[in-house]
C-alpha atoms as a PDB file:
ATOM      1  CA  UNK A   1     116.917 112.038  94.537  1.00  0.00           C
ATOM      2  CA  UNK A   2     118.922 109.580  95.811  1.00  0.00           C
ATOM      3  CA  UNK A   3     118.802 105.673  95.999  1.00  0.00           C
ATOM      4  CA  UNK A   4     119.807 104.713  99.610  1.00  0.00           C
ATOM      5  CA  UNK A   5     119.320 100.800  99.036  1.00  0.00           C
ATOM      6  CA  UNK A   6     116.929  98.243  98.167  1.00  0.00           C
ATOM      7  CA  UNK A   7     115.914  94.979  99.818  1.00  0.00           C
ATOM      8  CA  UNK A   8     114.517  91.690  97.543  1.00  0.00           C
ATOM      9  CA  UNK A   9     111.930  90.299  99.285  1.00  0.00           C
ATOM     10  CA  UNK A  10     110.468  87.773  96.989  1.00  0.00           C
ATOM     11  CA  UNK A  11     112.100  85.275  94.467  1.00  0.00           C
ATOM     12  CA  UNK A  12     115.183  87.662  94.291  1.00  0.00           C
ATOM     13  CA  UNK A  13     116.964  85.389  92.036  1.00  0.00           C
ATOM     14  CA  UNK A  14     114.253  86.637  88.829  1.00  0.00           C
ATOM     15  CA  UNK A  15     116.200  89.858  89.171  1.00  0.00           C
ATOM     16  CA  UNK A  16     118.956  88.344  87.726  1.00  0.00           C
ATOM     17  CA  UNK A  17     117.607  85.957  85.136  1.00  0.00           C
ATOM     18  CA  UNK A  18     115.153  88.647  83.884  1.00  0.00           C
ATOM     19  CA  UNK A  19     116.107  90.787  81.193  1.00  0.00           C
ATOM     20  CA  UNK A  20     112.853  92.465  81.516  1.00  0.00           C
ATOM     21  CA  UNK A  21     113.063  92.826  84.973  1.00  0.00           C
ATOM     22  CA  UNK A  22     116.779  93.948  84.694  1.00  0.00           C
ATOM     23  CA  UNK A  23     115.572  96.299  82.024  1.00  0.00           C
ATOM     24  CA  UNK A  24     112.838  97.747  84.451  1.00  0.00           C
ATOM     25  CA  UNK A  25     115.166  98.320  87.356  1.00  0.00           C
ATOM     26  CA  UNK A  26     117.273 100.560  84.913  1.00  0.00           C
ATOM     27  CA  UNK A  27     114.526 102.262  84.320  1.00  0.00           C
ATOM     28  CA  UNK A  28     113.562 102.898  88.174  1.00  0.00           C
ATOM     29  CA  UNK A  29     116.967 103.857  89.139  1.00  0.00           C
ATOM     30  CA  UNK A  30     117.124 106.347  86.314  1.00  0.00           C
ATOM     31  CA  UNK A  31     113.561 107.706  87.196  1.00  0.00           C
ATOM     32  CA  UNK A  32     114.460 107.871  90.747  1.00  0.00           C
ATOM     33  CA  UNK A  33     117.668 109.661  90.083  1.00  0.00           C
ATOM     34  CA  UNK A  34     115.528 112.533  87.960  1.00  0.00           C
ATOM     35  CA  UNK A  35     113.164 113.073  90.794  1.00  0.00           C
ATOM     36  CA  UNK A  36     113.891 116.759  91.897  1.00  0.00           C
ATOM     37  CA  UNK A  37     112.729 118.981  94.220  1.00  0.00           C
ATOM     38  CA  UNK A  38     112.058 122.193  93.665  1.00  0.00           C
ATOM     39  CA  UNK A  39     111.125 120.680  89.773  1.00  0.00           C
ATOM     40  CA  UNK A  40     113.343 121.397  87.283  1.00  0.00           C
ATOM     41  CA  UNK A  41     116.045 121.928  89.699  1.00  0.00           C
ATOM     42  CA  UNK A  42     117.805 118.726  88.989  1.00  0.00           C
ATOM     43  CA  UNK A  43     118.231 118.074  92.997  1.00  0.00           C
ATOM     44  CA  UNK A  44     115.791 117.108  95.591  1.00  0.00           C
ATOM     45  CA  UNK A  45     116.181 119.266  98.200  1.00  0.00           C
ATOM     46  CA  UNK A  46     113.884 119.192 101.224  1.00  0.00           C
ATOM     47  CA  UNK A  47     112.729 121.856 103.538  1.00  0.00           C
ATOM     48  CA  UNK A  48     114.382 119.868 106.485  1.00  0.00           C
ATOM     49  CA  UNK A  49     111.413 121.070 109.037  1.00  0.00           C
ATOM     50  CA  UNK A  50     109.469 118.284 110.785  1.00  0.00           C
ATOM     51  CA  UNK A  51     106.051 117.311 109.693  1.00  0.00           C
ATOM     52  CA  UNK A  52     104.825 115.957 112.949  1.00  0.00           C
ATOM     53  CA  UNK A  53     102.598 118.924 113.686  1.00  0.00           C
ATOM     54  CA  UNK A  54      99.821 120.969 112.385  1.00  0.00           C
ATOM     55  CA  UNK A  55     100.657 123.061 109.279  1.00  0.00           C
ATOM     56  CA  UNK A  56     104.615 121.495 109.474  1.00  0.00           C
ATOM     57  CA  UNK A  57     106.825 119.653 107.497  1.00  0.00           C
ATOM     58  CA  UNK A  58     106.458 118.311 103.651  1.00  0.00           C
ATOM     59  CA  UNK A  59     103.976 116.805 101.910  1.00  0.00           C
ATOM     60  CA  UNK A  60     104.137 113.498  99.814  1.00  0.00           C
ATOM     61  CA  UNK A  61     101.412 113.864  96.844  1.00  0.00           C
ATOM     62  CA  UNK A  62     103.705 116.022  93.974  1.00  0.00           C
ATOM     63  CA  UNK A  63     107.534 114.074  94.972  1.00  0.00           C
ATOM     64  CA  UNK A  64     106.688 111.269  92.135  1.00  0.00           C
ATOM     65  CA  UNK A  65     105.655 113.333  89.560  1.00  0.00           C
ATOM     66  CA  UNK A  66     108.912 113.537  88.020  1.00  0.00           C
ATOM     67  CA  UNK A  67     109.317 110.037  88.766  1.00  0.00           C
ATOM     68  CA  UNK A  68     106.086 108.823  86.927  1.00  0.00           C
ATOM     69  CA  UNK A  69     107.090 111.252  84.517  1.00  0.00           C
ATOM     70  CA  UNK A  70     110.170 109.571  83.090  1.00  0.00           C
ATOM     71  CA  UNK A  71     108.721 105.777  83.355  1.00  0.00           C
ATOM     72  CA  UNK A  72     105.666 107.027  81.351  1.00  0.00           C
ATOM     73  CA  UNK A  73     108.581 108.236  78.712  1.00  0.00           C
ATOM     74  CA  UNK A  74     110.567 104.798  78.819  1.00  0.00           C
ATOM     75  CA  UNK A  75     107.233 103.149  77.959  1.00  0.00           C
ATOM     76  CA  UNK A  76     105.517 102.735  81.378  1.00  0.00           C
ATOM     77  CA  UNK A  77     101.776 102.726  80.963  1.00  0.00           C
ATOM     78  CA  UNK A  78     100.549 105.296  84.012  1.00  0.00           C
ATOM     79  CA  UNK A  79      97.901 104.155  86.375  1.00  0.00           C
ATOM     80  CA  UNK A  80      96.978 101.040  84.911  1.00  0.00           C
ATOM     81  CA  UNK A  81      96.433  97.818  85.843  1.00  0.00           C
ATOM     82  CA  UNK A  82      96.604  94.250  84.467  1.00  0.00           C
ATOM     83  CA  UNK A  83      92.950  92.678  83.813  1.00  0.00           C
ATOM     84  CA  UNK A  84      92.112  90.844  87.252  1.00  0.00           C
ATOM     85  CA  UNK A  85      89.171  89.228  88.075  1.00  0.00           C
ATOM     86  CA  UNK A  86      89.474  90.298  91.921  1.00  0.00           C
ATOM     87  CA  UNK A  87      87.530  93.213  93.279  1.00  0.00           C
ATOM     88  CA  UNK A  88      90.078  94.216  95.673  1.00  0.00           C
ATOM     89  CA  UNK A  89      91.878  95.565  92.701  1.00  0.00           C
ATOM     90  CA  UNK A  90      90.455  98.365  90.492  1.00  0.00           C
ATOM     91  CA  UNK A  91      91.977 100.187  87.068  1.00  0.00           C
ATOM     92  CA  UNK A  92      94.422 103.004  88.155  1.00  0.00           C
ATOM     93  CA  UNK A  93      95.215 101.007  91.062  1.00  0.00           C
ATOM     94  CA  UNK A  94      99.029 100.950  90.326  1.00  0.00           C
ATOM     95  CA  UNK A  95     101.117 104.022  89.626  1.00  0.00           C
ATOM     96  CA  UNK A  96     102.874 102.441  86.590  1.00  0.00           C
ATOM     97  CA  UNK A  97     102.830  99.027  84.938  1.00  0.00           C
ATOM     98  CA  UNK A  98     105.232  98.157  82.090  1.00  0.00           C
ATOM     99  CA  UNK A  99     104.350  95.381  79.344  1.00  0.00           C
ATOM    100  CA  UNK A 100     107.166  93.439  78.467  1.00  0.00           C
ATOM    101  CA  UNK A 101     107.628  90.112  76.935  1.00  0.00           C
ATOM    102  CA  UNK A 102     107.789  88.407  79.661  1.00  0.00           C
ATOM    103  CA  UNK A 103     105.011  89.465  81.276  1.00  0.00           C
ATOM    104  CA  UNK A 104     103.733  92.559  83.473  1.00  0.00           C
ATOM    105  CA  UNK A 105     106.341  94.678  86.108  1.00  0.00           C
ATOM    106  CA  UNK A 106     104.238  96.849  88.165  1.00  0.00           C
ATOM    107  CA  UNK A 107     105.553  99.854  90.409  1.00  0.00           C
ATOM    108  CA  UNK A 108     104.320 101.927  93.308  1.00  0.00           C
ATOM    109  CA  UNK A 109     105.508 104.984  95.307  1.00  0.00           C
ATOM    110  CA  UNK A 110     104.621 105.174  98.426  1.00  0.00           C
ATOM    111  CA  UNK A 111     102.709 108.310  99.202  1.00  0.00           C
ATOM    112  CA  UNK A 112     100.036 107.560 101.627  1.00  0.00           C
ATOM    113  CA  UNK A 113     100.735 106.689 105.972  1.00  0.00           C
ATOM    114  CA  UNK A 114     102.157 103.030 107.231  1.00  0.00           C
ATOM    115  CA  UNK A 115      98.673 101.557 106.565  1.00  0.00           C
ATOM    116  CA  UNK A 116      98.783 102.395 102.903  1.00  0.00           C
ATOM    117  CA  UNK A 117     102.155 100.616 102.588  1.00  0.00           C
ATOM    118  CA  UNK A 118     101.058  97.288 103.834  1.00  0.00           C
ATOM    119  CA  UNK A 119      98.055  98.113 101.534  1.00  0.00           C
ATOM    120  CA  UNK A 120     100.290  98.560  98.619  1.00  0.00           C
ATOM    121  CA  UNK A 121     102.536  95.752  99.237  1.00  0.00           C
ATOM    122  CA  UNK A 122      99.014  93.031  99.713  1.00  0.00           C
ATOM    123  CA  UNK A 123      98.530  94.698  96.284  1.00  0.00           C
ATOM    124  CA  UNK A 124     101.435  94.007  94.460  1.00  0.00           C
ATOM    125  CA  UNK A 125     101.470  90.546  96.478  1.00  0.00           C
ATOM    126  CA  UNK A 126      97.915  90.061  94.424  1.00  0.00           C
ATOM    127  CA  UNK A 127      98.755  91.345  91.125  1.00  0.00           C
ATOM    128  CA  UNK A 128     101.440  89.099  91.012  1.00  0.00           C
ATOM    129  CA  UNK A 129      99.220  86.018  92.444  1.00  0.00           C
ATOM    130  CA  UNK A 130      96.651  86.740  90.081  1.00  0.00           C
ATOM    131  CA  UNK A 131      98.176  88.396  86.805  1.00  0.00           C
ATOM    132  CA  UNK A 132     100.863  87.989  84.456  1.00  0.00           C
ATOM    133  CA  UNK A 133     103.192  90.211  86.392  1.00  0.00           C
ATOM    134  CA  UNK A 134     106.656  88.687  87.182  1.00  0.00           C
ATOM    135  CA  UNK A 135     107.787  91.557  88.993  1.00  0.00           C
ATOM    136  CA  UNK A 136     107.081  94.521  91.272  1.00  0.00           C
ATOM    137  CA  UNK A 137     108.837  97.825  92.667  1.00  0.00           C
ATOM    138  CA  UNK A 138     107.815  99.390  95.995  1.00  0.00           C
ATOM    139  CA  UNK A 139     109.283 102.698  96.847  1.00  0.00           C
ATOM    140  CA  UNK A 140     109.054 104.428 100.072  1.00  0.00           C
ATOM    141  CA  UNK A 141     110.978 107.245 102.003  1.00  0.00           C
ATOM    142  CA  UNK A 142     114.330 106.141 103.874  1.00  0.00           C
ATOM    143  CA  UNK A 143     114.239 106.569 108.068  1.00  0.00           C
ATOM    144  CA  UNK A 144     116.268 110.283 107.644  1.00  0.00           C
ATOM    145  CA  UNK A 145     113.744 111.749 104.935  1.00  0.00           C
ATOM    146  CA  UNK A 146     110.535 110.762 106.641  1.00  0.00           C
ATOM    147  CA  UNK A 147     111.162 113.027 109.672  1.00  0.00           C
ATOM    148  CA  UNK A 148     110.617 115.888 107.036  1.00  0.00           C
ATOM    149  CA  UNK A 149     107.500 114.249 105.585  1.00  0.00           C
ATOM    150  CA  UNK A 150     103.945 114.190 106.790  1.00  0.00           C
ATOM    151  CA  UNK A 151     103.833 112.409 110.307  1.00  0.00           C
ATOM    152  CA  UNK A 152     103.211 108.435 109.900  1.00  0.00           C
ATOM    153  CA  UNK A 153     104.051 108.409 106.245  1.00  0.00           C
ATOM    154  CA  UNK A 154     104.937 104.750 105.065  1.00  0.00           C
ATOM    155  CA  UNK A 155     108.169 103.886 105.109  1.00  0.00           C
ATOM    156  CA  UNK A 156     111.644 101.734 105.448  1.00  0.00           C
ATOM    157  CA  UNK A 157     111.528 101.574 109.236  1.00  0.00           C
ATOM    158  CA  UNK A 158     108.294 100.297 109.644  1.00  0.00           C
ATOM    159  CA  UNK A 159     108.069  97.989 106.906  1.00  0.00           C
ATOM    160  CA  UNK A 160     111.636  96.380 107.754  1.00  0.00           C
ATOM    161  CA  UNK A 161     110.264  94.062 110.720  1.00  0.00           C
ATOM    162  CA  UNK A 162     107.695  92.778 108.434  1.00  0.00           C
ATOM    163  CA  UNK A 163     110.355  91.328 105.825  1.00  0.00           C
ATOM    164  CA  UNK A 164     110.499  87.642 107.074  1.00  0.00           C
ATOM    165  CA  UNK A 165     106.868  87.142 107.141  1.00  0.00           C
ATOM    166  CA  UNK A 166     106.876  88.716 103.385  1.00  0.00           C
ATOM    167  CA  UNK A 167     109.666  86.248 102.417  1.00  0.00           C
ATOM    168  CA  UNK A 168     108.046  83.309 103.637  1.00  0.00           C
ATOM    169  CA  UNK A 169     105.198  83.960 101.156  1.00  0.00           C
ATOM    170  CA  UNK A 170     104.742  80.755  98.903  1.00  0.00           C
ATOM    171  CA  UNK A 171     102.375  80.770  95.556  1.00  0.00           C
ATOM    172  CA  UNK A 172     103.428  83.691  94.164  1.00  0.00           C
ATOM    173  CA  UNK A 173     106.022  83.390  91.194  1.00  0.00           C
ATOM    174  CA  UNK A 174     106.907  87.527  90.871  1.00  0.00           C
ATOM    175  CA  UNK A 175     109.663  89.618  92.450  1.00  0.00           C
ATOM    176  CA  UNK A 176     109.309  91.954  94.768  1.00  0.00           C
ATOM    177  CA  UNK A 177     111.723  94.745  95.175  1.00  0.00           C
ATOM    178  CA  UNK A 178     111.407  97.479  98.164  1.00  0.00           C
ATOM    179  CA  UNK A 179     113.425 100.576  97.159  1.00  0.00           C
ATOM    180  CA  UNK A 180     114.903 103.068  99.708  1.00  0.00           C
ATOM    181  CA  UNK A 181     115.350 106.688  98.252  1.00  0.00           C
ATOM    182  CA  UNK A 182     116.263 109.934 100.397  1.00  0.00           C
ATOM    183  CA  UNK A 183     116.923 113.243  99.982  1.00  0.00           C
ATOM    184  CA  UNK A 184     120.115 115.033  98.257  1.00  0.00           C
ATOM    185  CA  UNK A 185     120.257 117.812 100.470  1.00  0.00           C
ATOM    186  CA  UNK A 186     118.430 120.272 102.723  1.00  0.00           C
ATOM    187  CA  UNK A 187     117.826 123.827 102.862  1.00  0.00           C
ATOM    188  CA  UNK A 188     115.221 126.343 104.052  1.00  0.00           C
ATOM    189  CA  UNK A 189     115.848 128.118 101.033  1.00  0.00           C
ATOM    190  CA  UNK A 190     113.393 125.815  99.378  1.00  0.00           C
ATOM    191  CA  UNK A 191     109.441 125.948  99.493  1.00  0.00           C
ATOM    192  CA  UNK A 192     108.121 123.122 101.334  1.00  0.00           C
ATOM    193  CA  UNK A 193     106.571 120.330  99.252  1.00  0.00           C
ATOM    194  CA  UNK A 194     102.838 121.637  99.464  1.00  0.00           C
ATOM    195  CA  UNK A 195     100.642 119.051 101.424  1.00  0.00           C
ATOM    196  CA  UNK A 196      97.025 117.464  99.963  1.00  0.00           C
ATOM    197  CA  UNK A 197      94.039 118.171 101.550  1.00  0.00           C
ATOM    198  CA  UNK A 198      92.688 115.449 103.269  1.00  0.00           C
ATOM    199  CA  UNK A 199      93.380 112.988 106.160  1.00  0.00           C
ATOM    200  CA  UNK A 200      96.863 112.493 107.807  1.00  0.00           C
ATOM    201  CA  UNK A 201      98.311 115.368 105.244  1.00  0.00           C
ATOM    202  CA  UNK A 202      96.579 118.100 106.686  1.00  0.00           C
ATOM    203  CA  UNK A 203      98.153 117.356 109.781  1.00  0.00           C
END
């Protein structure tokens, strides 16, 4: 998969005086650069069909698994989450958290529709608040790959408006990074990513 670009949209100066955080971000370019589709192919090819209608398009659900994958060997815990005394946030709330000296670096990718990416992001916005984390990765589907994805999946386009609200934040000390990734090329000579069963993805 490809890395189309990546906006900083808190404290982006901690990406450059963290080594941990530097150290992270080499290991989300490298998982993100892994993720394949069909698996195993070493590509991510997508079955370039839109998925605004019934039985149409790709799903979302199995496009990380590589991802997770390869953080989980670089030392990512999977589906864990720092101790908070909140009840918004519950254990296997994050995809992948990393424990570093410095403190926590948590990371999500963005599988669910536009609501579940402002969900994520309040998410990260609290684990950082209330936790040890001094960083956090968001990753979502650029504006050309989502047409191929189930209709109203989160993504750039959506979230983009949003960014000077986000970066007016105050009283939270982490980074937050929102990374752009896309597709490396399209063919129907692929199976389409198989959709979940519930809500928006059955659509």
């Amino acid at each position: 998969m490809r890395l189309l670009e990546h906006h900083d949209i808190l404290n982006p100066e901690l990406f450059q005086r963290s080594a941990a955080l530097q150290q992270a971000w080499d290991d989300v370019r490298e998982a993100v650069a892994l993720t394949d589709w069909p698996h195993g192919s070493g590509s991510f090819t997508i079955y370039p069909e839109s998925g605004k209608k019934s039985g149409e398009g790709n799903g979302v659900k199995l496009i990380k698994v590589p991802c997770i994958r390869v953080l989980r060997e670089r030392g990512w815990d999977v589906e864990q989450l720092p101790d908070v005394g909140s009840s918004v946030l519950r254990t296997g709330d994050l995809d992948a958290l990393k424990t570093t000296p410095e403190g926590f670096v948590a990371f999500e990718w963005e599988t669910g529709n536009i609501s579940s990416s402002h969900r994520a992001l309040n998410k990260l916005f609290l684990t950082m608040k209330e936790t040890a984390t001094i960083g956090s990765f968001l990753v979502v589907p650029s504006n050309r790959l989502k047409i191929y994805l189930t209709d109203r999946i989160g993504n750039i386009g959506e979230l983009e408006p949003y960014f000077g609200l986000w970066r007016d934040l105050t009283g939270i000390n982490g980074a937050l990074r929102i990374v752009v990734v896309e597709h490396n090329a399209e063919s129907f000579d692929v199976p389409k990513i198989p959709k979940g069963a519930d809500g928006r993805a059955l659509r």
